[in-house]
N, C-alpha and C. Protein backbone atom coordinates (compact mmCIF):
# COMPACT_ATOMS: atom_id res chain seq x y z
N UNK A 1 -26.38 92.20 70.81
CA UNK A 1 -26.75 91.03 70.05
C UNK A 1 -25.75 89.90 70.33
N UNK A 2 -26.28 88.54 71.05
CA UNK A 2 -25.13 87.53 70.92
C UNK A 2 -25.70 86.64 70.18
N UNK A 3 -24.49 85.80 70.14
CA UNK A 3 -25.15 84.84 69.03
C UNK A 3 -25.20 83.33 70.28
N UNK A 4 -26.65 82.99 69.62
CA UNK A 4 -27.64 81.98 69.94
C UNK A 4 -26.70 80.46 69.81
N UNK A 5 -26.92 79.73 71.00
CA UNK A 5 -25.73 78.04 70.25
C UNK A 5 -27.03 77.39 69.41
N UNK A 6 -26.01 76.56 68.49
CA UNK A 6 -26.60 76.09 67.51
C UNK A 6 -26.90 74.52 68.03
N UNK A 7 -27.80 74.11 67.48
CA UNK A 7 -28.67 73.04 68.36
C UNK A 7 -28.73 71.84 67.18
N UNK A 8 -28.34 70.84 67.44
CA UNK A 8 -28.26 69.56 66.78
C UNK A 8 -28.52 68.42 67.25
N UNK A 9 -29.51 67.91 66.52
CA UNK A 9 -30.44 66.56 67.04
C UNK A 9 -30.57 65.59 65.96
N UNK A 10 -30.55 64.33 66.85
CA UNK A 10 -30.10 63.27 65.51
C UNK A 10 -31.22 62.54 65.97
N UNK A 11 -32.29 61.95 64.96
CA UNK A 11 -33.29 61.28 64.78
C UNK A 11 -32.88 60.01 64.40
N UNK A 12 -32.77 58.78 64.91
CA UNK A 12 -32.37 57.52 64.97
C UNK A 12 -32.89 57.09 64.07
N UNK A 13 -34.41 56.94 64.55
CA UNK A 13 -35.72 56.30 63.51
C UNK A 13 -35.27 56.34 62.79
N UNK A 14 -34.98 57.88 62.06
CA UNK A 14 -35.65 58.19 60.80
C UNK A 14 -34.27 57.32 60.21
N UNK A 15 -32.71 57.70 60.78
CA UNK A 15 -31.97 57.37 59.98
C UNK A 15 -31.99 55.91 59.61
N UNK A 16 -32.35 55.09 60.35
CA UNK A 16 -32.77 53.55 60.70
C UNK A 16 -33.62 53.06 58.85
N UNK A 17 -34.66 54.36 59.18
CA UNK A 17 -36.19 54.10 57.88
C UNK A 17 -35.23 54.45 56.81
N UNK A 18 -34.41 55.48 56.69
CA UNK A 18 -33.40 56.17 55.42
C UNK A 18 -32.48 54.59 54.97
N UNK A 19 -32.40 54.08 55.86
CA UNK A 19 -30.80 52.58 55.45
C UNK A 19 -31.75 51.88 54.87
N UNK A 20 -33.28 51.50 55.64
CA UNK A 20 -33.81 50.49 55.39
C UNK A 20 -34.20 50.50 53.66
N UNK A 21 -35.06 51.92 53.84
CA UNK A 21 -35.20 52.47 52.32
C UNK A 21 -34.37 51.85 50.87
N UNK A 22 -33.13 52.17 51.53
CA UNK A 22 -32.28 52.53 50.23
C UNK A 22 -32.09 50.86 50.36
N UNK A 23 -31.52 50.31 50.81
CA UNK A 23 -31.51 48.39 51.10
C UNK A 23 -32.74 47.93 50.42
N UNK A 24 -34.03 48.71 50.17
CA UNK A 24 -35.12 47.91 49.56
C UNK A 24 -35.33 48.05 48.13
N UNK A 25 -34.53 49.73 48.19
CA UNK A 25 -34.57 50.32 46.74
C UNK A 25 -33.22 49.36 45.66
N UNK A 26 -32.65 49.05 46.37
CA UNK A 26 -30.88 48.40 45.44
C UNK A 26 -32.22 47.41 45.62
N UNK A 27 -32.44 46.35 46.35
CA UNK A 27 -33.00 45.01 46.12
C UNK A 27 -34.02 45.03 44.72
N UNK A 28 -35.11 46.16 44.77
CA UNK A 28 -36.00 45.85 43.86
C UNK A 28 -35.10 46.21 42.60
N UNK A 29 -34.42 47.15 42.57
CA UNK A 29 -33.54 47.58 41.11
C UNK A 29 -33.06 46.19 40.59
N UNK A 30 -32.53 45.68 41.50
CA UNK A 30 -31.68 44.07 40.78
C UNK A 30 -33.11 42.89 40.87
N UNK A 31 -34.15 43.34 41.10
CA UNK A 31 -35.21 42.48 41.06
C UNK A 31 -35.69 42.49 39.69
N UNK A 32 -35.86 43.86 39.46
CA UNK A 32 -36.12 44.60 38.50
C UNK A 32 -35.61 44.09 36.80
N UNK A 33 -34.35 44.34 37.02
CA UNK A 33 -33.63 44.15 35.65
C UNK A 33 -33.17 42.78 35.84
N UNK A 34 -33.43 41.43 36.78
CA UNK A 34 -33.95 40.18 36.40
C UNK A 34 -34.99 39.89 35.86
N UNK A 35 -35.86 40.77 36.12
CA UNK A 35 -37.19 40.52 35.55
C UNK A 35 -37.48 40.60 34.16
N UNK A 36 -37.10 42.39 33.69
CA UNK A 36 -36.74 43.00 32.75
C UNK A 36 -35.73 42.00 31.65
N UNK A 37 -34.79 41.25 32.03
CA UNK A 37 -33.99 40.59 31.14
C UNK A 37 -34.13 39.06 30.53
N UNK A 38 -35.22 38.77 31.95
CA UNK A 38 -35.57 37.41 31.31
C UNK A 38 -34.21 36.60 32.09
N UNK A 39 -33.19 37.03 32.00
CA UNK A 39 -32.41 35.99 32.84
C UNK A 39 -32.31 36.21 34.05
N UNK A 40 -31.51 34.82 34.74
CA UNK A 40 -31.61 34.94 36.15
C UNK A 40 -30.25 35.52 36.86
N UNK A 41 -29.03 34.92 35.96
CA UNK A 41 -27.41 35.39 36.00
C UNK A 41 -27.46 36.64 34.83
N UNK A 42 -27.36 37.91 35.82
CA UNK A 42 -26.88 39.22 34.58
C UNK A 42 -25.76 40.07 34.65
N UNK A 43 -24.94 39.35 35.89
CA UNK A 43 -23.82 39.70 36.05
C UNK A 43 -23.06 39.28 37.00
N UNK A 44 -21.89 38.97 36.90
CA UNK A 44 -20.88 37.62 38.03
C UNK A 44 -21.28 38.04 39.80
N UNK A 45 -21.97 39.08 40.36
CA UNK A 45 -22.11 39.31 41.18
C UNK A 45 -23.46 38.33 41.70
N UNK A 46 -24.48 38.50 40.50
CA UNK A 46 -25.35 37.59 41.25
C UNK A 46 -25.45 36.08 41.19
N UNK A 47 -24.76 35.49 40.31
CA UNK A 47 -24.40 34.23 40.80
C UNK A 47 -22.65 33.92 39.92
N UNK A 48 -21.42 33.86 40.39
CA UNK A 48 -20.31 33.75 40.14
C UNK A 48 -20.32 32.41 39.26
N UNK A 49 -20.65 31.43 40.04
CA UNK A 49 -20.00 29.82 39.36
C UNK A 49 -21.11 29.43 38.77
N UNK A 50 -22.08 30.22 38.92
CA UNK A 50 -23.35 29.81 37.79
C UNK A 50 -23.07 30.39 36.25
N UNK A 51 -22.50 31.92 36.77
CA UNK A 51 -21.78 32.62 35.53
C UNK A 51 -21.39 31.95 34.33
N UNK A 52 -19.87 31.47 35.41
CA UNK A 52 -19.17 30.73 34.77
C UNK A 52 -19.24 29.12 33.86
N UNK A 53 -20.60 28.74 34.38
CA UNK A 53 -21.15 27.28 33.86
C UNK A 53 -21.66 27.75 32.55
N UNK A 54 -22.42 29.05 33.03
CA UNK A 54 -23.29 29.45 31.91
C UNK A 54 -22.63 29.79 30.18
N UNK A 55 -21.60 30.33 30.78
CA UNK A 55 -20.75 30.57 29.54
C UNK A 55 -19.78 29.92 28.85
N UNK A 56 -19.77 28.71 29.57
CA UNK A 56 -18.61 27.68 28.80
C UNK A 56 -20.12 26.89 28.11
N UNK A 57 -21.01 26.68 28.82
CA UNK A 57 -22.19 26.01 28.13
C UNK A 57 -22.25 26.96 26.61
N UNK A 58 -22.60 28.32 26.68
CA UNK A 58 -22.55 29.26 25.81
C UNK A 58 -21.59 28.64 24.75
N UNK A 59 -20.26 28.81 24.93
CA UNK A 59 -19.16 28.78 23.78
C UNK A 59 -19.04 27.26 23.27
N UNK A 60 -19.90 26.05 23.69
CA UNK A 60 -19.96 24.99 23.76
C UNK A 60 -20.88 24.94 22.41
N UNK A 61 -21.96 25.20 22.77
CA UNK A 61 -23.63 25.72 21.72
C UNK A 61 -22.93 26.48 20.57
N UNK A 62 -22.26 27.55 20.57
CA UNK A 62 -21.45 27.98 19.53
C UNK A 62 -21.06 27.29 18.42
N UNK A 63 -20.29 26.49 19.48
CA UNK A 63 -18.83 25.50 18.71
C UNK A 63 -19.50 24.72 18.17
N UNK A 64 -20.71 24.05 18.53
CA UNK A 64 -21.91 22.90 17.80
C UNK A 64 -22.55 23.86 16.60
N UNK A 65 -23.13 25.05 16.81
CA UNK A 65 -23.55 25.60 15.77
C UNK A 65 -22.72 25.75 14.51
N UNK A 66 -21.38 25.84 14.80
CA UNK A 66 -20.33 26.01 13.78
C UNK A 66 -20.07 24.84 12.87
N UNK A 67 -20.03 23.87 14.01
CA UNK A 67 -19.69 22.60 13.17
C UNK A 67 -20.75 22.16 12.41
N UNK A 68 -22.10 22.34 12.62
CA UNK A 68 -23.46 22.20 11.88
C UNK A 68 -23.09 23.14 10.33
N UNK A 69 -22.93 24.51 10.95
CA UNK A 69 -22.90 24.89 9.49
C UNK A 69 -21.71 24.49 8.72
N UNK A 70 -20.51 24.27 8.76
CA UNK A 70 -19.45 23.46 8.59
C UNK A 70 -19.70 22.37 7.37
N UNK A 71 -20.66 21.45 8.52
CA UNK A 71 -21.28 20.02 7.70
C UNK A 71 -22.07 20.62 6.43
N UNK A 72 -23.03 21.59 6.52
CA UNK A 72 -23.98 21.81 5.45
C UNK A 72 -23.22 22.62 4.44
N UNK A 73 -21.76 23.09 4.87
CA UNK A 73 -21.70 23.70 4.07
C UNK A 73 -20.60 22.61 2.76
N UNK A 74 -20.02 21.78 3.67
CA UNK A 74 -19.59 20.24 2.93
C UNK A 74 -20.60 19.83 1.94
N UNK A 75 -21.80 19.68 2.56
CA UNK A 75 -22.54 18.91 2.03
C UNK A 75 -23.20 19.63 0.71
N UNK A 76 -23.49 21.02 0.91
CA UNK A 76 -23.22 21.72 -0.69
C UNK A 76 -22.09 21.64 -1.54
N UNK A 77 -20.86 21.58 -1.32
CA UNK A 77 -19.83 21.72 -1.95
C UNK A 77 -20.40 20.72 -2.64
N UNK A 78 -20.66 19.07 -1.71
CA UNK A 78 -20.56 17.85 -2.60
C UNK A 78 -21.62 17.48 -3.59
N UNK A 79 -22.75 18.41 -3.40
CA UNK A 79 -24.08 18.06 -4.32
C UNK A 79 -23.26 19.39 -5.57
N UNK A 80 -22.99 20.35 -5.30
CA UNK A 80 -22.44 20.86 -6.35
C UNK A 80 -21.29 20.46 -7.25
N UNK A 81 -20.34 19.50 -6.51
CA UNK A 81 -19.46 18.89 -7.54
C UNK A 81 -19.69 18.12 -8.06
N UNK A 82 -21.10 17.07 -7.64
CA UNK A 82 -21.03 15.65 -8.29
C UNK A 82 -21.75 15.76 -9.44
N UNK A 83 -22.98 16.29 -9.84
CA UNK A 83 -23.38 17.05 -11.07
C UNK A 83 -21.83 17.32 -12.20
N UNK A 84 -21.17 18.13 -11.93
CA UNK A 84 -19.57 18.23 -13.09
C UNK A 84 -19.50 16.47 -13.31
N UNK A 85 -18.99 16.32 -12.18
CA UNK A 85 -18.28 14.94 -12.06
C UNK A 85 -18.93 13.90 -13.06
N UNK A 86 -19.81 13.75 -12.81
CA UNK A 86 -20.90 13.15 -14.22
C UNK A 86 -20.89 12.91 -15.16
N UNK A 87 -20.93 14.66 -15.30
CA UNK A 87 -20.92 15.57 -17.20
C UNK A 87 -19.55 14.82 -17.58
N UNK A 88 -18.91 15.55 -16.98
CA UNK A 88 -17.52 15.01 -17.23
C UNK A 88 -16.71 13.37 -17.57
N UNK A 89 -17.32 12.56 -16.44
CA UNK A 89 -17.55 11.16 -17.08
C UNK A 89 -18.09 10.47 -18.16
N UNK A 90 -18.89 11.49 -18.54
CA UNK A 90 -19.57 10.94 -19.33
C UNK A 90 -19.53 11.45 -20.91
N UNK A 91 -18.93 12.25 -20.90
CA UNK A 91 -18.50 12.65 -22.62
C UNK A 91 -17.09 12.10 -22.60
């Protein structure tokens, strides 16, 4: 009994169709969960300085929302004190 050589063959194609594959499969995945998210920036990889616009715009909208509630919340204080203020003047 001897032993037989072992025989190894490399299929180009196929490995060629295997890269192409997986290159189409990452593309649709990040196609995918743009789609899925509704946004277009979902992480600094797919657009960096858009990222970065996006989120100072973000903390910008914040800082306006704050100061809105801020004002309204002034503007209760002052309808609630001027009612006293009144009473008070006035006896």
């Amino acid at each position: 009994m001897g032993l037989q050589p072992l025989s190894l063959r490399t299929n180009i194609s196929s490995l060629q169709a295997q890269g192409n594959l997986s290159r189409n499969e990452a593309l649709l995945g990040s196609t995918m969960q743009r789609l899925s998210s509704g946004w277009r920036i979902n992480q600094g990889a797919d657009d960096a300085a858009g990222l970065s616009i996006s989120e100072k715009l973000r903390a910008h909208i914040r800082g306006l929302a704050q100061a809105r509630r801020n004002a309204n919340d002034g503007i209760s204080l002052l309808q609630t004190a001027r009612p006293r203020s009144t009473m008070a003047s006035a006896s």
